[in-house]
Protein backbone atom coordinates (compact mmCIF):
# COMPACT_ATOMS: atom_id res chain seq x y z
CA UNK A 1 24.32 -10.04 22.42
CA UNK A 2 27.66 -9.86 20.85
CA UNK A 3 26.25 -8.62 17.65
CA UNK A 4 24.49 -5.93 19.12
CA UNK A 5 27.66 -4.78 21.07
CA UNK A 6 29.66 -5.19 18.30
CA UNK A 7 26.78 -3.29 15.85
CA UNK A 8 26.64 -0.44 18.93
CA UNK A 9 30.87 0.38 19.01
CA UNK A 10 30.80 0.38 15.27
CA UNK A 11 28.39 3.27 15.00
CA UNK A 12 29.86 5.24 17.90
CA UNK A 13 32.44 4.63 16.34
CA UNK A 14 31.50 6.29 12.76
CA UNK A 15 30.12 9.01 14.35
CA UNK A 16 33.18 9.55 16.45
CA UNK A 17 34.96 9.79 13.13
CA UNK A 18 33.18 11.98 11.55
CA UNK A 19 32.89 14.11 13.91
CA UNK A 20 36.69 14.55 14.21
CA UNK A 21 36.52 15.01 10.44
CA UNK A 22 33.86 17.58 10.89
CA UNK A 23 36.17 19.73 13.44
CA UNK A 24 39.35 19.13 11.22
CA UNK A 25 36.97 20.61 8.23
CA UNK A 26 35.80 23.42 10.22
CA UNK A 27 39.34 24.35 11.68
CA UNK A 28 41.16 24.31 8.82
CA UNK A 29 40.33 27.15 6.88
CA UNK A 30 41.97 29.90 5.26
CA UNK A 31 43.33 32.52 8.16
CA UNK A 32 44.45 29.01 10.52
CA UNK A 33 46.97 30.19 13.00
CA UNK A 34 49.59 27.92 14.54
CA UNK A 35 47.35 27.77 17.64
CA UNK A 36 44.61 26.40 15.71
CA UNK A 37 47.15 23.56 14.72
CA UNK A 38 46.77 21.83 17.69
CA UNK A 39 43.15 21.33 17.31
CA UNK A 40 43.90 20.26 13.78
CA UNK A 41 46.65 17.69 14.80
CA UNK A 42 43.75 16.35 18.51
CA UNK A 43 41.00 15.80 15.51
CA UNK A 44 43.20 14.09 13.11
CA UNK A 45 44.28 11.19 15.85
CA UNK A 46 40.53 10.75 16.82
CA UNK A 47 40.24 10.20 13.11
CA UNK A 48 43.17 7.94 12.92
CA UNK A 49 42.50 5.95 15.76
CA UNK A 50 38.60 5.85 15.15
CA UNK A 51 38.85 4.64 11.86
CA UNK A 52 41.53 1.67 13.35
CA UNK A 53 39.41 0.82 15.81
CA UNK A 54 36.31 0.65 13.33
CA UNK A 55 38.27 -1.84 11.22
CA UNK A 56 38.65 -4.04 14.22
CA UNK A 57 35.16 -3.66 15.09
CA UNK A 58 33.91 -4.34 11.97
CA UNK A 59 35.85 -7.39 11.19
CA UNK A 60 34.50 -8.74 14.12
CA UNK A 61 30.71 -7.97 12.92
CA UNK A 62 31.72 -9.60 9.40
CA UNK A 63 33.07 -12.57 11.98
CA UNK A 64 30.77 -12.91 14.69
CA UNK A 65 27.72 -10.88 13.36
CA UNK A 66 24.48 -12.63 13.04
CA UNK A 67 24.70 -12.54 9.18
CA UNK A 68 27.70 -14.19 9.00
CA UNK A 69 30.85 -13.49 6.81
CA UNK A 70 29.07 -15.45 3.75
CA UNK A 71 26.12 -12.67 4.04
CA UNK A 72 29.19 -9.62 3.65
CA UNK A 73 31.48 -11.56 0.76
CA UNK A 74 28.53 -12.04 -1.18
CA UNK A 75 26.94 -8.73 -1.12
CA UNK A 76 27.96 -5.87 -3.42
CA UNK A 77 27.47 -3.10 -1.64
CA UNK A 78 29.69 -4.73 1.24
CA UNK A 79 32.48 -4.38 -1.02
CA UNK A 80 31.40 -0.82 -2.27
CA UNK A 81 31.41 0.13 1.31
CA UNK A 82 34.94 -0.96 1.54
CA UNK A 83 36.06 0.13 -1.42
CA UNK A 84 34.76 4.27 -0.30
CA UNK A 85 36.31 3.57 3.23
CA UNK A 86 39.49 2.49 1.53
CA UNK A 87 39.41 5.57 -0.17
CA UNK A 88 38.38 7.64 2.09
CA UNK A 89 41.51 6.26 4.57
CA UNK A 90 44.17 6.60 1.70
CA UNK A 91 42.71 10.15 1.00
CA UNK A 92 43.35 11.21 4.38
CA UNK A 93 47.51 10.45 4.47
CA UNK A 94 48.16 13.79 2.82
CA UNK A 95 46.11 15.75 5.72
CA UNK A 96 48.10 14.10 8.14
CA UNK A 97 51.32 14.30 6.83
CA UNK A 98 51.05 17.90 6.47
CA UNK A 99 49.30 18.58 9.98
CA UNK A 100 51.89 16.88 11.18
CA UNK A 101 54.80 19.16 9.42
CA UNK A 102 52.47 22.42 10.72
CA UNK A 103 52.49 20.97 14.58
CA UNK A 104 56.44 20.52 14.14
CA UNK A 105 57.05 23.75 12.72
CA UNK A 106 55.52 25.31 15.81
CA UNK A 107 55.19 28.66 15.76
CA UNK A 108 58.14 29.57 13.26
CA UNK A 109 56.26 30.66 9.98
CA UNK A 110 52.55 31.15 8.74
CA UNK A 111 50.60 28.39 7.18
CA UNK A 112 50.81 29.26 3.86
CA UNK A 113 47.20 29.55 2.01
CA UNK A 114 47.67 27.08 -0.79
CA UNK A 115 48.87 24.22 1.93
CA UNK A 116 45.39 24.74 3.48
CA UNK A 117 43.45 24.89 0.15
CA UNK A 118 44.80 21.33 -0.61
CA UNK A 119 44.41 20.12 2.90
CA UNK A 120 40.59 20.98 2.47
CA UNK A 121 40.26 19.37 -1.05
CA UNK A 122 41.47 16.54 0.36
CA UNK A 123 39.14 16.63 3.56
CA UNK A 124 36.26 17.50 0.99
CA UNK A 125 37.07 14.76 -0.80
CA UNK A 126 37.22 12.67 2.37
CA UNK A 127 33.92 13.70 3.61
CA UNK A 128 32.29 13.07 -0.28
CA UNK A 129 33.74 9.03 0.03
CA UNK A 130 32.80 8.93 4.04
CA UNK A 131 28.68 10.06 2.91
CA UNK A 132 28.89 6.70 0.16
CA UNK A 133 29.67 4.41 3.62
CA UNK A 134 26.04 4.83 5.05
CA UNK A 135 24.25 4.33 1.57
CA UNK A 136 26.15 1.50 0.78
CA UNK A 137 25.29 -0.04 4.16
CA UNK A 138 21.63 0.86 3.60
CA UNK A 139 21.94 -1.15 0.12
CA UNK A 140 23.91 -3.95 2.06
CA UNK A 141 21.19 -4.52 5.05
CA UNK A 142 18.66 -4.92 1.87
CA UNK A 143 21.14 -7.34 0.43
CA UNK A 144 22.03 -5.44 -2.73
């Protein structure tokens, strides 16, 4: 029962992150007024705290999954899927430093187009390393 619990919270859970992803993505866009920010700044802490709490959740599969940890340190694609959420986490820093800097700057000046380019390369990118996480966990269920 605990896997299954465990197994449940971790896919709300990466839906719930991608979906704040997906609303970051589709807010920040070129014409993004301050208002829009806020939006912006509510998405990224889903994000933040989703992926956290999909860490926690996970270890706890790896731990007290029915596969056991030797099943996960053995398999490739375990460690692929790490490696592209590792990524995928230190790729989305630069969003939220920035975000951040746009929330405290309030209202004073406009968001200046090549800030918002980056911020999207960097969600783009984000979004390209989040897709490798489900077909590495197909490859991992079929032990690869």
């Amino acid at each position: 029962m605990v896997d299954l619990l465990l197994a449940i919270a971790h896919h709300l859970l990466a839906f719930t992150l991608v979906g704040a992803l997906a609303v970051e993505f589709a807010v920040i866009r070129p014409g993004l007024e301050r208002a829009q920010v806020s939006v912006a700044a509510a998405a990224d802490a889903i994000y933040g705290m989703s992926a956290l709490l999909i860490i926690i959740v996970g270890v706890g599969r790896v731990v007290f999954g029915l596969k056991g940890w030797e099943f996960y340190i053995a398999t490739p694609a375990f460690w692929a899927k790490m490696a592209a959420f590792g990524v995928a986490g230190v790729l989305s820093i630069r969003p939220t430093i920035v975000i951040l800097k746009w929330r405290k700057a309030g209202h004073a000046e406009a968001i200046p187009l090549k800030d918002i380019e980056k911020v999207r390369t960097a969600l783009k990118a984000e979004l390209f390393f989040l897709a490798l996480v489900p077909i590495c966990a197909a490859a991992m269920a079929r032990g690869y």
